[in-house]
PDB file of N, CA and C in Angstrom:
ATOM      1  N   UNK A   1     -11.362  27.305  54.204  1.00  0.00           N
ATOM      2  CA  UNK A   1     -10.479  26.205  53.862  1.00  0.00           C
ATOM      3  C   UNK A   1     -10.113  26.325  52.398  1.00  0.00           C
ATOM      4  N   UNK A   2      -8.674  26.150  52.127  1.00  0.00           N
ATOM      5  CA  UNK A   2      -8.383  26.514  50.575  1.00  0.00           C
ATOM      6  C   UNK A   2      -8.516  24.984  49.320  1.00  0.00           C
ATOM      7  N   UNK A   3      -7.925  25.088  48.979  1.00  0.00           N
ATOM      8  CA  UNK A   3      -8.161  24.262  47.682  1.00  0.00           C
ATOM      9  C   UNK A   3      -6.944  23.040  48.719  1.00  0.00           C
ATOM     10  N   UNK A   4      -7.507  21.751  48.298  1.00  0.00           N
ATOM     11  CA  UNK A   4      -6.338  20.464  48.893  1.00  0.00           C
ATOM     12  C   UNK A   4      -5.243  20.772  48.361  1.00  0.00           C
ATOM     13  N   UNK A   5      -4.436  20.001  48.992  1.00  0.00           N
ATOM     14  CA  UNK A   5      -2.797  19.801  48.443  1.00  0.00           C
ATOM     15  C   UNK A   5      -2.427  19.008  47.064  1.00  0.00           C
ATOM     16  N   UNK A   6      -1.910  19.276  46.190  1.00  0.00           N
ATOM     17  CA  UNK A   6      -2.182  18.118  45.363  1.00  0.00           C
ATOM     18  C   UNK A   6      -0.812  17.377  44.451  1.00  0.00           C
ATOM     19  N   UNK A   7      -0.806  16.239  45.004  1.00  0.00           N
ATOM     20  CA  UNK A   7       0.471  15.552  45.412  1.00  0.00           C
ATOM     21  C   UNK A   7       0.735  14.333  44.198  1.00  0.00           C
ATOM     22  N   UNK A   8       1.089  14.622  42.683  1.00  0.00           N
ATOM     23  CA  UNK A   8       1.339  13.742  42.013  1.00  0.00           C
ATOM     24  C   UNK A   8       2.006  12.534  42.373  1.00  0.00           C
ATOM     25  N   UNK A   9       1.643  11.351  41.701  1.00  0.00           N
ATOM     26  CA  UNK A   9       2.596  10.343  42.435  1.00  0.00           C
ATOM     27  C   UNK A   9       2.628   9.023  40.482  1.00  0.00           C
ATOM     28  N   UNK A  10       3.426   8.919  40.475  1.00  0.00           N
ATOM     29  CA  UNK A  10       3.959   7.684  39.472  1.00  0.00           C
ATOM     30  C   UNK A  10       2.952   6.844  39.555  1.00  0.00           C
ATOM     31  N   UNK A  11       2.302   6.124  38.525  1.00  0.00           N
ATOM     32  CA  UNK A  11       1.466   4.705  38.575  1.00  0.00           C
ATOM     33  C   UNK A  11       1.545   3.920  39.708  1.00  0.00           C
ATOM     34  N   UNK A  12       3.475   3.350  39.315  1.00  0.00           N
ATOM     35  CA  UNK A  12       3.809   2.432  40.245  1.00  0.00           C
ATOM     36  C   UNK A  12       5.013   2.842  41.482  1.00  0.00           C
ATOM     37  N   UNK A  13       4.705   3.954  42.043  1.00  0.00           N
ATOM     38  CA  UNK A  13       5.069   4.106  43.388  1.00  0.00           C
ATOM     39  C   UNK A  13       5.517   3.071  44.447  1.00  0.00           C
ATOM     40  N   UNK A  14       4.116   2.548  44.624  1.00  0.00           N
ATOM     41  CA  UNK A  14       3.535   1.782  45.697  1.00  0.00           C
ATOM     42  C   UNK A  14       4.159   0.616  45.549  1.00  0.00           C
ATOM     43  N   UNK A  15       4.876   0.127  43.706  1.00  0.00           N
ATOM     44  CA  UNK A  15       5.184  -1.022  43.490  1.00  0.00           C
ATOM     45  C   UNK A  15       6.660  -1.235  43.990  1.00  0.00           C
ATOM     46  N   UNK A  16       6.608  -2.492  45.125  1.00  0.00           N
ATOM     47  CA  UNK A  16       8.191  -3.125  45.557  1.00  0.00           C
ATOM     48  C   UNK A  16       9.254  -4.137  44.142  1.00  0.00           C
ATOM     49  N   UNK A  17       9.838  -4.673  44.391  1.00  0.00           N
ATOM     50  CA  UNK A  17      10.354  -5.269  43.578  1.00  0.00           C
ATOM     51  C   UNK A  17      10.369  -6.864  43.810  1.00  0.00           C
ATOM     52  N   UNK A  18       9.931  -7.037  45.097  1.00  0.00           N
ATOM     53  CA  UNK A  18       9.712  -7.814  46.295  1.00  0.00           C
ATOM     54  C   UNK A  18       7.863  -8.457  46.190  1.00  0.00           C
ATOM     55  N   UNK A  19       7.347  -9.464  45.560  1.00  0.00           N
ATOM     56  CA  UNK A  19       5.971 -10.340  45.483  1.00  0.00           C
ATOM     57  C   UNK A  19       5.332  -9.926  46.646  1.00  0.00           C
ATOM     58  N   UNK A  20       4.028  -9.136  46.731  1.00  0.00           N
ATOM     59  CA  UNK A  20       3.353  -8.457  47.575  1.00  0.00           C
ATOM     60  C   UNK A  20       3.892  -7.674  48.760  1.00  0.00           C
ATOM     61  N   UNK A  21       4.743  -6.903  48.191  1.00  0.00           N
ATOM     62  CA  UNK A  21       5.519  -5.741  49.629  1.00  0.00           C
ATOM     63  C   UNK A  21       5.453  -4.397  48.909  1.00  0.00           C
ATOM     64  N   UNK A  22       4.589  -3.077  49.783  1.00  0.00           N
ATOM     65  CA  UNK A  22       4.446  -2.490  49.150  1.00  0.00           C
ATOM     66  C   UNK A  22       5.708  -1.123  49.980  1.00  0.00           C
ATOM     67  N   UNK A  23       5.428   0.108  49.091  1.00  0.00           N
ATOM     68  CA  UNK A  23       6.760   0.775  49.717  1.00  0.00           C
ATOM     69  C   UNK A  23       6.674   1.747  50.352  1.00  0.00           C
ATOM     70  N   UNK A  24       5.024   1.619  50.346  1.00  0.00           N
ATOM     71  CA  UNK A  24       4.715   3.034  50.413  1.00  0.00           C
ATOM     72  C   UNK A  24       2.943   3.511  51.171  1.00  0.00           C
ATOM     73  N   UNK A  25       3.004   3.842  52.085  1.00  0.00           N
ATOM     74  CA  UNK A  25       1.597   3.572  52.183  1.00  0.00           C
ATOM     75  C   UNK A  25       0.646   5.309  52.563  1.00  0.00           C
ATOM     76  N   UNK A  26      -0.600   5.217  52.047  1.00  0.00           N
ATOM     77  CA  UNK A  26      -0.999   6.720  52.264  1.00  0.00           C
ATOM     78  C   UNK A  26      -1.757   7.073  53.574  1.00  0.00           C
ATOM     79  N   UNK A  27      -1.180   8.000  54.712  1.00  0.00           N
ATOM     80  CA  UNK A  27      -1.694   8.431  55.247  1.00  0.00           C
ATOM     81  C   UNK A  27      -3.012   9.405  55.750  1.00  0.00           C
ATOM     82  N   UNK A  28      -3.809   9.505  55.685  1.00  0.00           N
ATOM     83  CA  UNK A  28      -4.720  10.431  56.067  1.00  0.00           C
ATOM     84  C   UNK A  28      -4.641  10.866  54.568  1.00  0.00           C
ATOM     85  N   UNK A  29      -4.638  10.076  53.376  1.00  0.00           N
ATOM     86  CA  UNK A  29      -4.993  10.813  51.769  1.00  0.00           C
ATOM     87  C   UNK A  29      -5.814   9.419  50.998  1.00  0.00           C
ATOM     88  N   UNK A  30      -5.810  10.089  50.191  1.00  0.00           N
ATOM     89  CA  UNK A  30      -6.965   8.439  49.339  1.00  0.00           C
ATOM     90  C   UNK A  30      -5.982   9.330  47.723  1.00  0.00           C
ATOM     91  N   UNK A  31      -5.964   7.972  47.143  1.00  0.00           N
ATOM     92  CA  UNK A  31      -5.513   8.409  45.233  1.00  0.00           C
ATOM     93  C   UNK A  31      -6.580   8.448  44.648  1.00  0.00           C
ATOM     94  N   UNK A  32      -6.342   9.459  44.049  1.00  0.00           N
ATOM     95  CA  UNK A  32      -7.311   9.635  43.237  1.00  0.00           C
ATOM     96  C   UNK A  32      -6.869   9.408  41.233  1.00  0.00           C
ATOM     97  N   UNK A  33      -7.517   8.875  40.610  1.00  0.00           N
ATOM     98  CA  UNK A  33      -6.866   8.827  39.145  1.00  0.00           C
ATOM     99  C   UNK A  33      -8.035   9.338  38.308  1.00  0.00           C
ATOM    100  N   UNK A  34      -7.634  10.359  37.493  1.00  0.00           N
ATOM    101  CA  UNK A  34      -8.507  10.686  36.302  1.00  0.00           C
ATOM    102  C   UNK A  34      -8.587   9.778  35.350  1.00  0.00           C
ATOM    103  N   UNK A  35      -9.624   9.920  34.838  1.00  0.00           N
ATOM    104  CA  UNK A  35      -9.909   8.859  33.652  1.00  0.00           C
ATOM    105  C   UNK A  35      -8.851   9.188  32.560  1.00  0.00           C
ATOM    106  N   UNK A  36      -8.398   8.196  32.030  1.00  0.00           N
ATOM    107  CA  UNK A  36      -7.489   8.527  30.648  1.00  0.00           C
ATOM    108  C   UNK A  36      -6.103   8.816  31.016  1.00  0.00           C
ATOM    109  N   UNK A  37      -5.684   9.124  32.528  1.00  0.00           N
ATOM    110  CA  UNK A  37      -4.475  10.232  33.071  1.00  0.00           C
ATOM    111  C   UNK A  37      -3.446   9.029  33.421  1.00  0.00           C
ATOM    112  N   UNK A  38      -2.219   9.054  33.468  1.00  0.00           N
ATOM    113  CA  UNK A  38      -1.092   7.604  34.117  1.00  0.00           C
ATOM    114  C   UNK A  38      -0.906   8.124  35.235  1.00  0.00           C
ATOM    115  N   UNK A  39      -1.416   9.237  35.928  1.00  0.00           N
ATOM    116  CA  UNK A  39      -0.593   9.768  36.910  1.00  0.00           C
ATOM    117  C   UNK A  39      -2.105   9.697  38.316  1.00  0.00           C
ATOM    118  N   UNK A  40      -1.341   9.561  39.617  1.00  0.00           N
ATOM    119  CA  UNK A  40      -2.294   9.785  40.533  1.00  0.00           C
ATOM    120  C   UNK A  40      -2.406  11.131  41.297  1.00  0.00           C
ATOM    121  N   UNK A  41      -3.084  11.024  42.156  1.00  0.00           N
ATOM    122  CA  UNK A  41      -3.512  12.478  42.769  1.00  0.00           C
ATOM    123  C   UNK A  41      -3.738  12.096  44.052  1.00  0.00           C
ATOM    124  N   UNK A  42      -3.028  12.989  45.576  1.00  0.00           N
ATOM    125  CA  UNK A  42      -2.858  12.378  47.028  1.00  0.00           C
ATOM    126  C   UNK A  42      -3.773  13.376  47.192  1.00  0.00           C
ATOM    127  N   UNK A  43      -5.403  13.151  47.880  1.00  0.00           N
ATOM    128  CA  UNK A  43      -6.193  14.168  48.037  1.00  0.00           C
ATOM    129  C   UNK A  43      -5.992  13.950  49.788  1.00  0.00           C
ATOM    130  N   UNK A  44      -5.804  14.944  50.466  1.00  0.00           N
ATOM    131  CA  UNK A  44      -6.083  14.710  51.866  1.00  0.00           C
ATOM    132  C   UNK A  44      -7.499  14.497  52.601  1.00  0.00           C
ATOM    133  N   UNK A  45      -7.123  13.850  53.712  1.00  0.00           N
ATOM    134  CA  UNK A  45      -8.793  13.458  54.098  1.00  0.00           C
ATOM    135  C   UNK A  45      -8.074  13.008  55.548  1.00  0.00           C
ATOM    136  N   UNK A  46      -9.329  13.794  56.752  1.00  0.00           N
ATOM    137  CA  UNK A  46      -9.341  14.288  57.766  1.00  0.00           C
ATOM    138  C   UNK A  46      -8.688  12.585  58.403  1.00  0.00           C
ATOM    139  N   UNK A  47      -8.177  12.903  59.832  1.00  0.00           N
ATOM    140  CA  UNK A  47      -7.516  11.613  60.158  1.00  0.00           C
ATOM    141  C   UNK A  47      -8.584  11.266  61.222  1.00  0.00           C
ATOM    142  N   UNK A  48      -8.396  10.211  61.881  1.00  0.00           N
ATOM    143  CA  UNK A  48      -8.754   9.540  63.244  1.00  0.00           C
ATOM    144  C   UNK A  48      -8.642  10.222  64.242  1.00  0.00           C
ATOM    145  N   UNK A  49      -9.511  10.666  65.868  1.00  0.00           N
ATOM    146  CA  UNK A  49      -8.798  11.052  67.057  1.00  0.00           C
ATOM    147  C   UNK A  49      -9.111   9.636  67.723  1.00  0.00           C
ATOM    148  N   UNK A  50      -7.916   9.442  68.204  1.00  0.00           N
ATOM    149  CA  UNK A  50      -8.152   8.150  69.594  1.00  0.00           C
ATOM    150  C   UNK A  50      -8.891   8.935  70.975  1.00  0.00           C
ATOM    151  N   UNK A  51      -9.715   8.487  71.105  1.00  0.00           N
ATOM    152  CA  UNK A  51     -10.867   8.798  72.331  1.00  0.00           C
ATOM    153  C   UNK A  51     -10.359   7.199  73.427  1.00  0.00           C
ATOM    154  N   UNK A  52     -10.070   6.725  72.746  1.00  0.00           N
ATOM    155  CA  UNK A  52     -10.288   5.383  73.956  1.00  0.00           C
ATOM    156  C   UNK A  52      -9.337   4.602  73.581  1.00  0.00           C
ATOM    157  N   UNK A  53      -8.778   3.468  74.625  1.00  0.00           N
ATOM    158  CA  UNK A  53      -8.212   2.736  74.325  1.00  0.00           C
ATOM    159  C   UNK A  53      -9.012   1.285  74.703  1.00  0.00           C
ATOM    160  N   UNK A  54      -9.411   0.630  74.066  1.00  0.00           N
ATOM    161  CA  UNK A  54     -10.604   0.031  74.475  1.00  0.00           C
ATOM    162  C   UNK A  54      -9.892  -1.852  74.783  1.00  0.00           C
ATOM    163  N   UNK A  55     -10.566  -2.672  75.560  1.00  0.00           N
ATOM    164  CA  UNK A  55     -10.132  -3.958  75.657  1.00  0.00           C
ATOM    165  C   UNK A  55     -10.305  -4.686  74.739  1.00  0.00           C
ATOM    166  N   UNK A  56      -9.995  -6.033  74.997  1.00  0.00           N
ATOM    167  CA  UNK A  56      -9.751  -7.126  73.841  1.00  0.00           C
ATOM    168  C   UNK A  56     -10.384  -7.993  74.128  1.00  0.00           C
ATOM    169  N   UNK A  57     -11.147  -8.631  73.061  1.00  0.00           N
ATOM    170  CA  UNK A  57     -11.164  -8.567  72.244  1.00  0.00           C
ATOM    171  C   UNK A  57     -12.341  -7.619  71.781  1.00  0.00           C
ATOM    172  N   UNK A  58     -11.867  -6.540  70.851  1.00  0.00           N
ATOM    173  CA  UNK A  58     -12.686  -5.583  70.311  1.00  0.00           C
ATOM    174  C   UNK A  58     -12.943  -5.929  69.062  1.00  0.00           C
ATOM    175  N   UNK A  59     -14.704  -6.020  69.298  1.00  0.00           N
ATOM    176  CA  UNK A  59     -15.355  -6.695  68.371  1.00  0.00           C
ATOM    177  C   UNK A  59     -16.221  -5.886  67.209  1.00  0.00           C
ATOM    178  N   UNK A  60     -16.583  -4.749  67.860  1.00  0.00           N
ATOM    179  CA  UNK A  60     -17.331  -4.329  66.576  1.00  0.00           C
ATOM    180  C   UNK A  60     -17.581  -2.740  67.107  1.00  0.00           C
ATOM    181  N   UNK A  61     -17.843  -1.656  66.366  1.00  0.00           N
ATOM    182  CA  UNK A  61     -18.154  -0.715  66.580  1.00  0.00           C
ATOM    183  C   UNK A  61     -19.623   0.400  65.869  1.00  0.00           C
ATOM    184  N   UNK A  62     -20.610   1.027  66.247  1.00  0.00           N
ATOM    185  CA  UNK A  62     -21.262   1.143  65.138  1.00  0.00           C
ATOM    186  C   UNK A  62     -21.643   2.781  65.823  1.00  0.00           C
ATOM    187  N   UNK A  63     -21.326   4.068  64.987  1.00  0.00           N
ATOM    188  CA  UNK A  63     -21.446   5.561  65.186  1.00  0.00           C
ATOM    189  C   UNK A  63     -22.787   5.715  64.462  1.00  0.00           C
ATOM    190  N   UNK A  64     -23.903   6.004  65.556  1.00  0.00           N
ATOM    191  CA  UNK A  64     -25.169   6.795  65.007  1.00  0.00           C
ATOM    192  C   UNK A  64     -25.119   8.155  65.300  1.00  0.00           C
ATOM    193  N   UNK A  65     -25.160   8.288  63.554  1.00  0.00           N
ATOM    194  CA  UNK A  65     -24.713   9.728  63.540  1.00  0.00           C
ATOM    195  C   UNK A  65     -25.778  10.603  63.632  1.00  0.00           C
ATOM    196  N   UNK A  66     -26.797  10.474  63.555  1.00  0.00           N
ATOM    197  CA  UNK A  66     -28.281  11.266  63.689  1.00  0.00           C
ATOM    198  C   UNK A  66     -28.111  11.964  65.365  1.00  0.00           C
ATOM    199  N   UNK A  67     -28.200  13.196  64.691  1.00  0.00           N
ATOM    200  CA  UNK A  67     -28.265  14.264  66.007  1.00  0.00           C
ATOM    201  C   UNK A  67     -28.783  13.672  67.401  1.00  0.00           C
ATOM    202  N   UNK A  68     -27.703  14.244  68.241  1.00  0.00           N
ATOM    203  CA  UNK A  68     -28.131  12.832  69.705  1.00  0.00           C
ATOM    204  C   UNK A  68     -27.653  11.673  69.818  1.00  0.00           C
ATOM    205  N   UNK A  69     -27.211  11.387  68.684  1.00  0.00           N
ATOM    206  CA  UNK A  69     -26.917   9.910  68.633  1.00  0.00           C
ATOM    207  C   UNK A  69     -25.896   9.321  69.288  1.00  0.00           C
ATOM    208  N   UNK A  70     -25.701   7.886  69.544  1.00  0.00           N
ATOM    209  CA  UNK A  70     -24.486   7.628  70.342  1.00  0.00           C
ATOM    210  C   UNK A  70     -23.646   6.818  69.481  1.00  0.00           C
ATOM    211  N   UNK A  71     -22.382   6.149  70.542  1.00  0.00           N
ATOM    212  CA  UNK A  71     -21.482   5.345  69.878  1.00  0.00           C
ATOM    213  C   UNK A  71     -21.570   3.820  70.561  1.00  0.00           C
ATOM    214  N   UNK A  72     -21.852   3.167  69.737  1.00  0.00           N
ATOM    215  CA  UNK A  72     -22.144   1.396  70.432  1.00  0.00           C
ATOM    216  C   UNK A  72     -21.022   0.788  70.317  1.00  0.00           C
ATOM    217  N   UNK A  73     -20.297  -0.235  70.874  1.00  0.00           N
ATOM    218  CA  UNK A  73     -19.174  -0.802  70.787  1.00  0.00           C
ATOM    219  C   UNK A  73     -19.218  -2.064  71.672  1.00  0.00           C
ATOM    220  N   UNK A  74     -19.066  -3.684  70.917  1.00  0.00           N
ATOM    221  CA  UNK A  74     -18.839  -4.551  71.535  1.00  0.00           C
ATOM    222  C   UNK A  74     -17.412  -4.982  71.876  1.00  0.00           C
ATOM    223  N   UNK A  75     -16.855  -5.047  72.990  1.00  0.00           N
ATOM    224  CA  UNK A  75     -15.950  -5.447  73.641  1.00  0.00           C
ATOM    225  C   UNK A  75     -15.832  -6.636  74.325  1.00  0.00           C
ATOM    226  N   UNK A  76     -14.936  -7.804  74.121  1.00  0.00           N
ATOM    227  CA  UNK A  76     -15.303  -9.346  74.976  1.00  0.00           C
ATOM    228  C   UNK A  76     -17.059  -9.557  75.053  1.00  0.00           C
ATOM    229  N   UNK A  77     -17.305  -9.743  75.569  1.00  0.00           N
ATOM    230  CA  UNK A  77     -18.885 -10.138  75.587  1.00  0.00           C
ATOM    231  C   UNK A  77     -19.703  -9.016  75.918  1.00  0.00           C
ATOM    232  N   UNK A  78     -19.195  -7.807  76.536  1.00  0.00           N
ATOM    233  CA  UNK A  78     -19.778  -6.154  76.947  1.00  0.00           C
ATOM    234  C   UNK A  78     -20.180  -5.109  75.795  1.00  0.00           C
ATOM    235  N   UNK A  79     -21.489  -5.541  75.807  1.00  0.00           N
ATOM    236  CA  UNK A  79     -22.418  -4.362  74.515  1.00  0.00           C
ATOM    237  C   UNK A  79     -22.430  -2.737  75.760  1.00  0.00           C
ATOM    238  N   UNK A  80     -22.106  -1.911  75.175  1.00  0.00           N
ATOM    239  CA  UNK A  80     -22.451  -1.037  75.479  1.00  0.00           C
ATOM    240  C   UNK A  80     -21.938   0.221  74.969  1.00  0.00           C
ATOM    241  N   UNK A  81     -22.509   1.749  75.703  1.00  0.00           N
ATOM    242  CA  UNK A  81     -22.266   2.878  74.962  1.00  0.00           C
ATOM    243  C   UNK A  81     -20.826   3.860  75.129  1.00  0.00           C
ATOM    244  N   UNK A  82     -20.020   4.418  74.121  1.00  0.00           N
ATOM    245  CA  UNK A  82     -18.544   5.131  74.649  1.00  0.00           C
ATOM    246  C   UNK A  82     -19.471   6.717  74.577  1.00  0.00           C
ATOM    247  N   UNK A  83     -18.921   7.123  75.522  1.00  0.00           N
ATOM    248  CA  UNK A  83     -18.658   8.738  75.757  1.00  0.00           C
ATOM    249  C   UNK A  83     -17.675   9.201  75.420  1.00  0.00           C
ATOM    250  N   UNK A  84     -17.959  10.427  75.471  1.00  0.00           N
ATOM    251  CA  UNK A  84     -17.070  11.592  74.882  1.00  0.00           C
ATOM    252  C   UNK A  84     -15.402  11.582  75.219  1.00  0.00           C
ATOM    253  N   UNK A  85     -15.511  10.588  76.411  1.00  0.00           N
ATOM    254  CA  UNK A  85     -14.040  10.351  77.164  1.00  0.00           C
ATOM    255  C   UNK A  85     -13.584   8.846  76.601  1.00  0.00           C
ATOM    256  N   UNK A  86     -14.992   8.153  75.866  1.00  0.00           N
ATOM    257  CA  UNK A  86     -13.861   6.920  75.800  1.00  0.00           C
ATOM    258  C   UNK A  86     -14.414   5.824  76.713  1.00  0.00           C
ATOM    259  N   UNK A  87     -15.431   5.735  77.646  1.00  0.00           N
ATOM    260  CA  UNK A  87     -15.418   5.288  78.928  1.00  0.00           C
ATOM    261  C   UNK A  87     -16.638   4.186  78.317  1.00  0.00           C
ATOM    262  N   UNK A  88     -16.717   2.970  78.495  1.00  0.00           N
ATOM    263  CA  UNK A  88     -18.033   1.991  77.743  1.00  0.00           C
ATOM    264  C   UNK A  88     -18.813   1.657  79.053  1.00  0.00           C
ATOM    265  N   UNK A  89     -20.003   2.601  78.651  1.00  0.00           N
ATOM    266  CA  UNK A  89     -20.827   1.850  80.378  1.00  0.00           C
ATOM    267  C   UNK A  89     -21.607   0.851  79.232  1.00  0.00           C
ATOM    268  N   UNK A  90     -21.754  -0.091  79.866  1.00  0.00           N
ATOM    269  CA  UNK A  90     -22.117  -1.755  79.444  1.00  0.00           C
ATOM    270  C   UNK A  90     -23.644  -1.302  80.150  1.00  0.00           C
ATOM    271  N   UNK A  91     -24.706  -2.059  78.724  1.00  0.00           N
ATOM    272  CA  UNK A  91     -25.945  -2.230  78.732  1.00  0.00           C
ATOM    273  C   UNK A  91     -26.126  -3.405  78.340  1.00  0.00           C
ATOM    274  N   UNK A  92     -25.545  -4.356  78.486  1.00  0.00           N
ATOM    275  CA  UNK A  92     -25.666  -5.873  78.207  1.00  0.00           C
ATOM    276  C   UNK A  92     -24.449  -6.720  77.472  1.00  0.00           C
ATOM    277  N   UNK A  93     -24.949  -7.940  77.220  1.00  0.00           N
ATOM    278  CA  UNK A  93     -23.691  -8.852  76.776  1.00  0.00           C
ATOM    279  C   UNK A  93     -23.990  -9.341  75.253  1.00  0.00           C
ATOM    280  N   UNK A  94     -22.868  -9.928  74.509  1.00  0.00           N
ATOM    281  CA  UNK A  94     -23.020 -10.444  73.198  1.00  0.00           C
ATOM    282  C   UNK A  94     -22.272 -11.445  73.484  1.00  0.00           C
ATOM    283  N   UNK A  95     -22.906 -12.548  73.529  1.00  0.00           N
ATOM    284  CA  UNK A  95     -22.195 -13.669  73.287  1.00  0.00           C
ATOM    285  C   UNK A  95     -21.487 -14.367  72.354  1.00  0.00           C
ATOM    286  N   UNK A  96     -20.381 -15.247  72.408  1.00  0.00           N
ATOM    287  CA  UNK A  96     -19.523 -15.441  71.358  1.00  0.00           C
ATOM    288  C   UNK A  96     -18.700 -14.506  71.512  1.00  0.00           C
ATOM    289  N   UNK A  97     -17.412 -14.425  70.450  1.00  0.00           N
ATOM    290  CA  UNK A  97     -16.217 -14.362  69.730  1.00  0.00           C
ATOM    291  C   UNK A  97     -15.852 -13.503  68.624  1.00  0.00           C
ATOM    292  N   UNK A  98     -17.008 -13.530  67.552  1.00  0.00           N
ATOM    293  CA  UNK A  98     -16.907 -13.423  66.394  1.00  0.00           C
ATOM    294  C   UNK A  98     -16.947 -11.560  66.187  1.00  0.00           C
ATOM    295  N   UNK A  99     -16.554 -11.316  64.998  1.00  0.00           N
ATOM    296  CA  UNK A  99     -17.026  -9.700  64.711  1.00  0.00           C
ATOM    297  C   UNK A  99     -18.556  -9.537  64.986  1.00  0.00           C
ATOM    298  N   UNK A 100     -18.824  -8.294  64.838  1.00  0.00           N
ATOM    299  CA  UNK A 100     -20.067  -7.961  65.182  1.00  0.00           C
ATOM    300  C   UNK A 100     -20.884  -7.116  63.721  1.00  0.00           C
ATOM    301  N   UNK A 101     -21.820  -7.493  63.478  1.00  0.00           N
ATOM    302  CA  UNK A 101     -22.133  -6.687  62.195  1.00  0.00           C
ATOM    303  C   UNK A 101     -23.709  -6.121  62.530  1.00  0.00           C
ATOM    304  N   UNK A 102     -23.584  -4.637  62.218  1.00  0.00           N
ATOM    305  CA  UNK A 102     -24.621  -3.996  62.521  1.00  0.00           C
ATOM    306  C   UNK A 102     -25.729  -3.695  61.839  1.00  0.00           C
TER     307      UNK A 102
END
């Protein structure tokens, strides 16, 4: 893999002319700013794959990443685990509404 892309961008790019509307938004990159520098830096960074399209209300998600590990995901009141396809076999319920914090 070679050296990132590296994508100067103006201070105020991002700035509309318009009270909180922005113009511009970064995809699959994060800015980066050197200390002391006016200018930013578009570093790329790997994107999302959609595995699932999951129901509503989708409440919380939590990836154990330790070798073996699985993917937990509360959906409507259905705690349970996604596979490799996306598919949530339900190992119990969470009651309530609210986000889920792990």
């Amino acid at each position: 893999m070679g050296a990132p892309t590296v994508i100067p961008l103006e201070p105020n790019y991002a700035v509309s002319r318009m009270m909180g509307q922005s113009v511009a938004a970064f995809v699959n990159v994060f800015a980066h700013q050197e200390p002391g520098k006016q200018t930013f830096t578009a570093l790329g960074y790997p994107g999302e794959v959609l595995i699932a399209q999951m129901g509503s209300p989708f409440r919380g998600i939590y990836n154990d990443e330790r070798p073996g590990g699985l993917v937990y995901a509360v959906v409507g009141t259905s705690f349970g685990t996604l596979d490799a396809n996306g598919t949530l076999t339900t190992i119990g319920t969470v009651s309530g509404d609210d986000l889920v914090e792990w």
